[in-house]
PDB file of N, CA and C in Angstrom:
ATOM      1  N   UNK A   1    -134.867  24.533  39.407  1.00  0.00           N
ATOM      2  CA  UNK A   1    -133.449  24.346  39.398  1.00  0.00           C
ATOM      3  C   UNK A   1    -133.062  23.225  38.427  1.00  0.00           C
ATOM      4  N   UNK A   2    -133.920  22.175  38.383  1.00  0.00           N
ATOM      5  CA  UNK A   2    -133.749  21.339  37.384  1.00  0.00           C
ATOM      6  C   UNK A   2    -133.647  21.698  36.203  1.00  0.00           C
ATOM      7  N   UNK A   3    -134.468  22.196  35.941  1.00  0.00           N
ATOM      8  CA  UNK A   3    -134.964  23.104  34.191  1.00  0.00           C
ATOM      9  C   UNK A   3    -133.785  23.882  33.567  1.00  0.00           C
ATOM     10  N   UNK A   4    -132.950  24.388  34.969  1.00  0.00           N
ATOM     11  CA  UNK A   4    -132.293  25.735  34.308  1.00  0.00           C
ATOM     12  C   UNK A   4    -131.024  24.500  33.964  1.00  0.00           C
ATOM     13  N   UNK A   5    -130.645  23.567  34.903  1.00  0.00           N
ATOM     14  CA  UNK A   5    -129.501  22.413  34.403  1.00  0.00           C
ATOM     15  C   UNK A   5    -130.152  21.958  33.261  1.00  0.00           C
ATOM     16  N   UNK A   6    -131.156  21.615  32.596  1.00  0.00           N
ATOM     17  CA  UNK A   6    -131.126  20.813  31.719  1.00  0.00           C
ATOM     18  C   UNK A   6    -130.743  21.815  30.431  1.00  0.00           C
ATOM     19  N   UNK A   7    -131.623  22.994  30.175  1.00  0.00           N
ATOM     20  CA  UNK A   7    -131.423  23.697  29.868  1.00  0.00           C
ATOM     21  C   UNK A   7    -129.681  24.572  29.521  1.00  0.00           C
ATOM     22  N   UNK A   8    -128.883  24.215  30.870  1.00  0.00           N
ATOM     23  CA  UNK A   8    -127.285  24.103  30.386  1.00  0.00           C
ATOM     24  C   UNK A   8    -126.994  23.340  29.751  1.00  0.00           C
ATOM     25  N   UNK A   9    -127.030  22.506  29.895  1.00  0.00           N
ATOM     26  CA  UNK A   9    -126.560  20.770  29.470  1.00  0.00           C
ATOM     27  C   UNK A   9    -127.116  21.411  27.428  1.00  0.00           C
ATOM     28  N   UNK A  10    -127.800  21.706  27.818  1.00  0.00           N
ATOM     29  CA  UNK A  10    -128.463  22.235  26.304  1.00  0.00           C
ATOM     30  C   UNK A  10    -128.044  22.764  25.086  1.00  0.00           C
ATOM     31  N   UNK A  11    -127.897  24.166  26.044  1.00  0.00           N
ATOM     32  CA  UNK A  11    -126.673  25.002  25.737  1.00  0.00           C
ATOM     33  C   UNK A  11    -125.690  24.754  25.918  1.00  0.00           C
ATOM     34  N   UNK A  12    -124.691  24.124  26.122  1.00  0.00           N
ATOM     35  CA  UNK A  12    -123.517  23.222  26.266  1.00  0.00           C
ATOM     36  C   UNK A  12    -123.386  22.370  24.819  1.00  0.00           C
ATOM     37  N   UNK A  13    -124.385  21.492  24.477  1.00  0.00           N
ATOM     38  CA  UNK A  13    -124.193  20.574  23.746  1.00  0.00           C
ATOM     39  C   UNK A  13    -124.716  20.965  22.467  1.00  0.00           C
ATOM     40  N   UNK A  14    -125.725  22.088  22.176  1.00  0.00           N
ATOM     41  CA  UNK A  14    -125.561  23.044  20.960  1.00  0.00           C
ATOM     42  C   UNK A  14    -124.326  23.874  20.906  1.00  0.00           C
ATOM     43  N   UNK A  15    -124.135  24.547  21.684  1.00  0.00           N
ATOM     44  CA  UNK A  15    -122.625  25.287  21.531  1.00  0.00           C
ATOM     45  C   UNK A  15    -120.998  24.441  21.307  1.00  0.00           C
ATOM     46  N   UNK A  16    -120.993  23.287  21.353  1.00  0.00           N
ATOM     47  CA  UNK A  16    -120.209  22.292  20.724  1.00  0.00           C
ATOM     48  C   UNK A  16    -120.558  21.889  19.631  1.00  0.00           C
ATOM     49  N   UNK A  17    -122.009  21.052  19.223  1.00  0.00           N
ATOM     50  CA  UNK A  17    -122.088  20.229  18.005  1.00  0.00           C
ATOM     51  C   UNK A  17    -122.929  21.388  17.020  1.00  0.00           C
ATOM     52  N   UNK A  18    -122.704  22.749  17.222  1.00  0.00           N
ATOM     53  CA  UNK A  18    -123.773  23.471  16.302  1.00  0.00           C
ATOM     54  C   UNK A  18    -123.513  23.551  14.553  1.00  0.00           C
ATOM     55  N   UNK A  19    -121.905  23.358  14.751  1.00  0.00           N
ATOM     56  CA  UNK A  19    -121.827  22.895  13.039  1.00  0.00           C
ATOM     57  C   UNK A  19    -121.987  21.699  12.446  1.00  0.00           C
ATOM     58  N   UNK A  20    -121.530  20.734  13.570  1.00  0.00           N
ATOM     59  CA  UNK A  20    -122.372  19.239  12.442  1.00  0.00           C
ATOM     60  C   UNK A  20    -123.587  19.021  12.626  1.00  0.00           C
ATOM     61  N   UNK A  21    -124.390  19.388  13.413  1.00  0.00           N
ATOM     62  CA  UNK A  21    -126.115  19.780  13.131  1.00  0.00           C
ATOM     63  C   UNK A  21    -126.499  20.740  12.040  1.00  0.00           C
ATOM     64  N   UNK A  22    -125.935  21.362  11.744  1.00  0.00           N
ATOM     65  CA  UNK A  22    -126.116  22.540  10.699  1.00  0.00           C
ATOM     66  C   UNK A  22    -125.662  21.659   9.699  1.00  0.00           C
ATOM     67  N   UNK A  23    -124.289  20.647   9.135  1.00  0.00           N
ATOM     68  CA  UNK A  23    -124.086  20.584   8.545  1.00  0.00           C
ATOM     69  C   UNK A  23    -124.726  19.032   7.661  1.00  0.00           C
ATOM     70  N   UNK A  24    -125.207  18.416   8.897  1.00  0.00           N
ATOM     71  CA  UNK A  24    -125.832  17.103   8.660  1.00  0.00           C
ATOM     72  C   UNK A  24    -127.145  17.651   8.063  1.00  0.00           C
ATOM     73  N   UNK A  25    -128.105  18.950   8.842  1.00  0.00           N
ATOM     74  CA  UNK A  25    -129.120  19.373   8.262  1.00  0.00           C
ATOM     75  C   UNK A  25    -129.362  19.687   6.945  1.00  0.00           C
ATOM     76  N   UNK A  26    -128.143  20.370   6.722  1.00  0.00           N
ATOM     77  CA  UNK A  26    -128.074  20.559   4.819  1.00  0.00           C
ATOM     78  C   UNK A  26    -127.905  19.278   3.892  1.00  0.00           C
ATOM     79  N   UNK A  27    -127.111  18.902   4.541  1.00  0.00           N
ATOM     80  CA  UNK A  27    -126.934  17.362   3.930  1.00  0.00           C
ATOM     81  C   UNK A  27    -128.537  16.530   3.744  1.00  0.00           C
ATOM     82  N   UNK A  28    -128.986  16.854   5.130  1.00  0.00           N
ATOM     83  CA  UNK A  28    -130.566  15.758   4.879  1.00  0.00           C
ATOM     84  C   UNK A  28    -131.238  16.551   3.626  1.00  0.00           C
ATOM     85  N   UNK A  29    -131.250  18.073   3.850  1.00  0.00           N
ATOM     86  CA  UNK A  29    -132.408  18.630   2.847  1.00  0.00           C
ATOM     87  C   UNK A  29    -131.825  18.620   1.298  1.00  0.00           C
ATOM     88  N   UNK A  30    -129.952  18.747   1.037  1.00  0.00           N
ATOM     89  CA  UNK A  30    -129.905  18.386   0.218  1.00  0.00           C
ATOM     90  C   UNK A  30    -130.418  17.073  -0.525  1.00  0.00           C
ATOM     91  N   UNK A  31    -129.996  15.988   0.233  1.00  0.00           N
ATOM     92  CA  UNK A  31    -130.617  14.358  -0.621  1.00  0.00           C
ATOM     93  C   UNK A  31    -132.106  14.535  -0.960  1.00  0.00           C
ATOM     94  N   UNK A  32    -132.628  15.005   0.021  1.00  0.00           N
ATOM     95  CA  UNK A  32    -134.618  15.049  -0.080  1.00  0.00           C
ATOM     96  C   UNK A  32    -134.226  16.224  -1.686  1.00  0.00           C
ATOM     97  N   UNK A  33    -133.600  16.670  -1.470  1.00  0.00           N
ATOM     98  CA  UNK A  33    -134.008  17.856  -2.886  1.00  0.00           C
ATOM     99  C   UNK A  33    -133.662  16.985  -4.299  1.00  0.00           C
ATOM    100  N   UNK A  34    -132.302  16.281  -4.193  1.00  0.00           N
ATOM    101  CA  UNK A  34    -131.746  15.151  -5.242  1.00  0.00           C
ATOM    102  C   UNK A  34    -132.886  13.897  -5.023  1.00  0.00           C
ATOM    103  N   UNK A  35    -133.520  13.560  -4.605  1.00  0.00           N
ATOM    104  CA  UNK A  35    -134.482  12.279  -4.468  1.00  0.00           C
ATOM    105  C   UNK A  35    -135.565  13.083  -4.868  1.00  0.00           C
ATOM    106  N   UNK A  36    -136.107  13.982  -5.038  1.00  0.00           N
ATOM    107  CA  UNK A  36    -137.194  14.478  -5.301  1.00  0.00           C
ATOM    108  C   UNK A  36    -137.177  14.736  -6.760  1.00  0.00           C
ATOM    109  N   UNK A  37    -136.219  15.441  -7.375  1.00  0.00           N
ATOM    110  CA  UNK A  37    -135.581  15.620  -8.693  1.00  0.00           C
ATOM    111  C   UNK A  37    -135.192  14.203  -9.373  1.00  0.00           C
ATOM    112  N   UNK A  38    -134.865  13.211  -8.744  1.00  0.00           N
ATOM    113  CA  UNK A  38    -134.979  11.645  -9.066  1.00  0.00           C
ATOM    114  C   UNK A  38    -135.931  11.104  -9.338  1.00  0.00           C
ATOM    115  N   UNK A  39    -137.201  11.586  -8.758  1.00  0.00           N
ATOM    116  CA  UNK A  39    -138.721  11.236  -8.957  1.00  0.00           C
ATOM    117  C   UNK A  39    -139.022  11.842 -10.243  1.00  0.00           C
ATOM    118  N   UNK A  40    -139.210  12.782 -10.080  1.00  0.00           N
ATOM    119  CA  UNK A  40    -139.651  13.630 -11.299  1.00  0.00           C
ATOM    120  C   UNK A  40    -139.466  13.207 -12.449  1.00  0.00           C
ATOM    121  N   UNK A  41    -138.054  13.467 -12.738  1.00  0.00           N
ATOM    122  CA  UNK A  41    -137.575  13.117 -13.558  1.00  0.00           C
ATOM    123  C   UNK A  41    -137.594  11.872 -14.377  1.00  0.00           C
ATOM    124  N   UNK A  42    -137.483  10.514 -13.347  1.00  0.00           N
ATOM    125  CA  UNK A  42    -137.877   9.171 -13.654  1.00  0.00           C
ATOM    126  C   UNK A  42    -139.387   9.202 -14.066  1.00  0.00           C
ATOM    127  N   UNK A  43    -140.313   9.797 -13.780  1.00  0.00           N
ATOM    128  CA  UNK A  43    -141.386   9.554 -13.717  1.00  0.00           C
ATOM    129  C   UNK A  43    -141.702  10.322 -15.627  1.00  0.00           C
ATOM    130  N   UNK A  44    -140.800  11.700 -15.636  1.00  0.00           N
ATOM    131  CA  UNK A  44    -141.392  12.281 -17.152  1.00  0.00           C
ATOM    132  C   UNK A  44    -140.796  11.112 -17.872  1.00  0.00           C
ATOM    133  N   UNK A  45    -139.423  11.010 -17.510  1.00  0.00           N
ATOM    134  CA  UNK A  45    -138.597   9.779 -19.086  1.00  0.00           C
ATOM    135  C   UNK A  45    -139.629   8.209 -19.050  1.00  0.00           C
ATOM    136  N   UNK A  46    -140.630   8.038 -17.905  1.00  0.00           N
ATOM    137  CA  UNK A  46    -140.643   6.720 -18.019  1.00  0.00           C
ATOM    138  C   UNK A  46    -141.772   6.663 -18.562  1.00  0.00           C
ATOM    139  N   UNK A  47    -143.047   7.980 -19.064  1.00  0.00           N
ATOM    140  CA  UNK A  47    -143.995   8.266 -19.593  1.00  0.00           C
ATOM    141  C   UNK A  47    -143.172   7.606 -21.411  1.00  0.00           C
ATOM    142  N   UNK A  48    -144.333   6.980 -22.170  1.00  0.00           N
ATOM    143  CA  UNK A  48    -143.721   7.107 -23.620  1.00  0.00           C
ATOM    144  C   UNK A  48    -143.825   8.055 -24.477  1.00  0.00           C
ATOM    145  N   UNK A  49    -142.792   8.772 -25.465  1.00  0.00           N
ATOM    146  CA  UNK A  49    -142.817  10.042 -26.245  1.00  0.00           C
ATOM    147  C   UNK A  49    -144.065  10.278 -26.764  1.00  0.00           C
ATOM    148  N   UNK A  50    -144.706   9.137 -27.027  1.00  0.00           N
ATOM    149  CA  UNK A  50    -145.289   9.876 -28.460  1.00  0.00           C
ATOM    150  C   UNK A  50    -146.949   8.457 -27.995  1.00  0.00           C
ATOM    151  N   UNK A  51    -148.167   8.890 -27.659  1.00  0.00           N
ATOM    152  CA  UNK A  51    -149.182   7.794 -27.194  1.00  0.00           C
ATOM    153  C   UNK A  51    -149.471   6.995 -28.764  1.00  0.00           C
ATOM    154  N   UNK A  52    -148.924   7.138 -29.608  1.00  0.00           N
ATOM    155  CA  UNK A  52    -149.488   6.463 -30.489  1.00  0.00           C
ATOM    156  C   UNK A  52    -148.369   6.279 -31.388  1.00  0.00           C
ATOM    157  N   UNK A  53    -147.618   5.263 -30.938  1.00  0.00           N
ATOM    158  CA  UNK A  53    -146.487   4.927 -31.506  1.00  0.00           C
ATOM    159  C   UNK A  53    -146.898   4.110 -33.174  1.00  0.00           C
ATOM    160  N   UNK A  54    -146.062   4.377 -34.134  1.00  0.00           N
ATOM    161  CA  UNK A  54    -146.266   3.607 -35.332  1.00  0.00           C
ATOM    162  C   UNK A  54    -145.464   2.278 -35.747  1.00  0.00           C
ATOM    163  N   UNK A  55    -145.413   1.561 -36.379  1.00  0.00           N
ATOM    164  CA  UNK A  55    -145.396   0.527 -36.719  1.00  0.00           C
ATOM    165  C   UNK A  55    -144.425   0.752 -38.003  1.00  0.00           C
ATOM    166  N   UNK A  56    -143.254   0.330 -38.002  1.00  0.00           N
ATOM    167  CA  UNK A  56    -142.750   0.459 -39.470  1.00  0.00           C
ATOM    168  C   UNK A  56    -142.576  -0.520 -40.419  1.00  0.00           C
ATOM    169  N   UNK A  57    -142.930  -0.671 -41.258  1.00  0.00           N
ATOM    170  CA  UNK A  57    -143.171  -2.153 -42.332  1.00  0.00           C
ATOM    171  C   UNK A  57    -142.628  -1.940 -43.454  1.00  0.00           C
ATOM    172  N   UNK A  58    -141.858  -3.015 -44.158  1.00  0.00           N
ATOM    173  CA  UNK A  58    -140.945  -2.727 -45.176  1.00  0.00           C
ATOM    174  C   UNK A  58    -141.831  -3.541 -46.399  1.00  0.00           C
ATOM    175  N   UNK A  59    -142.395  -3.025 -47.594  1.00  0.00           N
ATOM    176  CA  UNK A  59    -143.225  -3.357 -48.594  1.00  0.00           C
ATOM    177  C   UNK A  59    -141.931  -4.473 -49.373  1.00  0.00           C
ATOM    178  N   UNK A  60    -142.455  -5.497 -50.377  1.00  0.00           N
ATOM    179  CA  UNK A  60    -141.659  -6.479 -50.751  1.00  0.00           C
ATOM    180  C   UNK A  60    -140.599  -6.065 -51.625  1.00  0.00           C
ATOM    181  N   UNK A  61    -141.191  -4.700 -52.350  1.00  0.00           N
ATOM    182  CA  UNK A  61    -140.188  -3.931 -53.265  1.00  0.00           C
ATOM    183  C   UNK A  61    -138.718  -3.934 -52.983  1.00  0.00           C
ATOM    184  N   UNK A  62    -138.864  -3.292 -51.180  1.00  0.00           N
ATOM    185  CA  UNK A  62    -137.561  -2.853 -50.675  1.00  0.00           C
ATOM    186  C   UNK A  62    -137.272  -3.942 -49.962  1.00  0.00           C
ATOM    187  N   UNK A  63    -137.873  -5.247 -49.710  1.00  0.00           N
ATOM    188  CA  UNK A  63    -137.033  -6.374 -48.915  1.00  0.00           C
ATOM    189  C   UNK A  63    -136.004  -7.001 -50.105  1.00  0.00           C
ATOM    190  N   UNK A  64    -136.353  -6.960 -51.531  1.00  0.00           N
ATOM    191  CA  UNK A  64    -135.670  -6.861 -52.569  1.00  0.00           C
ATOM    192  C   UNK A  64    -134.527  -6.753 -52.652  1.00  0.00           C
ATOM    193  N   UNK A  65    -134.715  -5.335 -52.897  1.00  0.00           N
ATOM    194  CA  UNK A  65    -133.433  -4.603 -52.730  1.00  0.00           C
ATOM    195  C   UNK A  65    -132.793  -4.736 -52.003  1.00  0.00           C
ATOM    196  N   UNK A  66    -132.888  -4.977 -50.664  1.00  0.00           N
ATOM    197  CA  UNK A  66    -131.945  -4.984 -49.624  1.00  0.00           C
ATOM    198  C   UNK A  66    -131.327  -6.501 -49.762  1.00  0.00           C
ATOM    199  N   UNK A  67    -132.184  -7.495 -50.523  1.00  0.00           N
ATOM    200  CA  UNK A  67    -131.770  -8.507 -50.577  1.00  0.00           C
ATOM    201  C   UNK A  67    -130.712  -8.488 -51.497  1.00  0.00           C
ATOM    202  N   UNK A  68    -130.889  -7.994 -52.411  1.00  0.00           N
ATOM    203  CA  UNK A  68    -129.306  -7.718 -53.615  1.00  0.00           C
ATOM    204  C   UNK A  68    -128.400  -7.262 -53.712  1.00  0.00           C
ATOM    205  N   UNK A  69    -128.190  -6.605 -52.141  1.00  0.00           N
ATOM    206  CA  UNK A  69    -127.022  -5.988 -52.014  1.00  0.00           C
ATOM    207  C   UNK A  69    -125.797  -7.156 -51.802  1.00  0.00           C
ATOM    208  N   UNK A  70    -124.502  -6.855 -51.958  1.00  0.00           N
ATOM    209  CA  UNK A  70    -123.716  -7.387 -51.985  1.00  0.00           C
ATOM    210  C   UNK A  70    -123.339  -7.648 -50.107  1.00  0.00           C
ATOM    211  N   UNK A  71    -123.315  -8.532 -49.271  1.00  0.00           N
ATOM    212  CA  UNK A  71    -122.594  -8.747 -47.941  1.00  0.00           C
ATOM    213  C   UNK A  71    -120.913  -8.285 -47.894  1.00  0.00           C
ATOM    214  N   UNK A  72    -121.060  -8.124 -46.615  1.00  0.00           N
ATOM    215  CA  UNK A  72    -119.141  -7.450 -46.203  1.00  0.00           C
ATOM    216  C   UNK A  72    -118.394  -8.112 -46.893  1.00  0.00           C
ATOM    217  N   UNK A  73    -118.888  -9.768 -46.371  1.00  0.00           N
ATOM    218  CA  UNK A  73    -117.980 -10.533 -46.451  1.00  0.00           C
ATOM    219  C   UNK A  73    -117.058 -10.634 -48.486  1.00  0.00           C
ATOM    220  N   UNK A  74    -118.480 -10.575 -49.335  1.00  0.00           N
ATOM    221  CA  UNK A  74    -117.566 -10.080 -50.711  1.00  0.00           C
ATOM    222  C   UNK A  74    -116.715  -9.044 -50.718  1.00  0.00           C
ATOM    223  N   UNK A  75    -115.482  -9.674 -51.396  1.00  0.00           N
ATOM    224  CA  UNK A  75    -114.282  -8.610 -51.274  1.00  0.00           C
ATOM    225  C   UNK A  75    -113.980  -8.715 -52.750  1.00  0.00           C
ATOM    226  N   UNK A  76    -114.930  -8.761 -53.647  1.00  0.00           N
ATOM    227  CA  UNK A  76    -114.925  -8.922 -54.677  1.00  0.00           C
ATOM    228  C   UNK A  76    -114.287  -7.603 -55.506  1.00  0.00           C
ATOM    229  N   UNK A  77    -114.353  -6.592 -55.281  1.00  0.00           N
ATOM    230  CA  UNK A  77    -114.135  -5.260 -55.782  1.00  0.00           C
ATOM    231  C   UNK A  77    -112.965  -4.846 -55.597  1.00  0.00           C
ATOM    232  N   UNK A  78    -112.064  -4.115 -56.312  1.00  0.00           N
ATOM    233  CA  UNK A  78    -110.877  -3.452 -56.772  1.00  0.00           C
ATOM    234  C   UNK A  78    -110.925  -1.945 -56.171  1.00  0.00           C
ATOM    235  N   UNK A  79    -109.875  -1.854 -55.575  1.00  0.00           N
ATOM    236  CA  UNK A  79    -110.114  -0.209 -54.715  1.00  0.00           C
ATOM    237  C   UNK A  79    -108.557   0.423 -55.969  1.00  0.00           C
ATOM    238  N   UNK A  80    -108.839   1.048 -56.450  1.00  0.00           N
ATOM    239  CA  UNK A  80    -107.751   1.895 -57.065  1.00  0.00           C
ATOM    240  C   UNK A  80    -107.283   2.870 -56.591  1.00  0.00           C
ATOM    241  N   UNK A  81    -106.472   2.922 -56.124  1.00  0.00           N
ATOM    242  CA  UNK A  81    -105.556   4.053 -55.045  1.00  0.00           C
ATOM    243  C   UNK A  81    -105.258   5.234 -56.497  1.00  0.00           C
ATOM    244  N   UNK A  82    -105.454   6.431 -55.705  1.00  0.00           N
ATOM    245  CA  UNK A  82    -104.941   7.144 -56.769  1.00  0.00           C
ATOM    246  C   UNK A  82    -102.970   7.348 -57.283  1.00  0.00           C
ATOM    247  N   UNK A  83    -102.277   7.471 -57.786  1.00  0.00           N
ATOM    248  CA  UNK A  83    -101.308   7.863 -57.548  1.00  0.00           C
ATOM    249  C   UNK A  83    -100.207   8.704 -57.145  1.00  0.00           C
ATOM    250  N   UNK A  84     -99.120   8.508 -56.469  1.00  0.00           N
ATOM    251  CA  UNK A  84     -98.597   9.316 -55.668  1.00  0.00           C
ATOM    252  C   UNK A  84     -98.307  10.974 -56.419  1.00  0.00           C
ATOM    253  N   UNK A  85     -98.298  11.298 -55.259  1.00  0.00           N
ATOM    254  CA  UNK A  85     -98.035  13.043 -55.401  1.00  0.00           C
ATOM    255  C   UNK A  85     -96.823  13.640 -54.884  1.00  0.00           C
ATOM    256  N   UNK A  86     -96.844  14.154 -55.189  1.00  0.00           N
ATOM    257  CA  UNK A  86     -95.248  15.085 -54.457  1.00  0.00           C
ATOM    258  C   UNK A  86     -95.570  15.530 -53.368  1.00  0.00           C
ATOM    259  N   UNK A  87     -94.976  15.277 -51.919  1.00  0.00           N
ATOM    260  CA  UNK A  87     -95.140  16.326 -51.084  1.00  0.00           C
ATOM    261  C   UNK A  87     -94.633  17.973 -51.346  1.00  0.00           C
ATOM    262  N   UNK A  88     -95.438  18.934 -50.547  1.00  0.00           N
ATOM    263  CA  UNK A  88     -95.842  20.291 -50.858  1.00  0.00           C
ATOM    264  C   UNK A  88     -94.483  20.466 -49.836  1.00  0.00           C
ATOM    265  N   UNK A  89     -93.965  19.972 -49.182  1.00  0.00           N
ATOM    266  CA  UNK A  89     -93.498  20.331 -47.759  1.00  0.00           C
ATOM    267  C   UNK A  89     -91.589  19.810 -48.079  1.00  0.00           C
ATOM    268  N   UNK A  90     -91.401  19.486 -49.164  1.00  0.00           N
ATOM    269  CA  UNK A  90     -89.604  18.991 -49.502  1.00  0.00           C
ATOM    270  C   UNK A  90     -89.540  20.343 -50.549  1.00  0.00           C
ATOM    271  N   UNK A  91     -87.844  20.350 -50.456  1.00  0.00           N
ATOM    272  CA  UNK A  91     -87.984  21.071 -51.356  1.00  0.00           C
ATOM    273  C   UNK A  91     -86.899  20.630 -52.799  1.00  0.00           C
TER     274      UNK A  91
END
């Protein structure tokens, strides 16, 4: 007689909360599916591209050159605007 009350009480309290158990359940297996895909993922990007990465070195030729370029800050140069045109669009 006990068994079959608890057993109501059971059925009672699944037949009330059976959608936010259902709906909390999806919810848990969703995050485990997004945390799992979080792993993964972190784990390929955090591998490095390429095991034998190179070294890039600039020979004195081209530290040169780069040295002779002119800086922003010279405003030494003349911009010549071309001259005006007729708009296509008056008549």
């Amino acid at each position: 007689m006990k068994n079959s009350l608890n057993l109501t009480q059971l059925n009672k309290f699944l037949g009330t909360h059976h959608i936010s158990i259902y709906v909390v359940t999806i919810a848990l297996i969703f995050a485990g599916v997004v945390f799992s895909y979080y792993q993964i993922i972190d784990q390929i990007l955090g591998q490095p591209a390429s095991p034998n990465e190179e070294t890039i070195t600039f020979d004195k030729e081209t530290i040169e050159k780069v040295e002779q370029l002119h800086p922003s800050e010279d405003n030494q140069t003349e911009i010549d605007l071309p001259a005006s045109r007729p708009s296509p669009f008056t008549e």
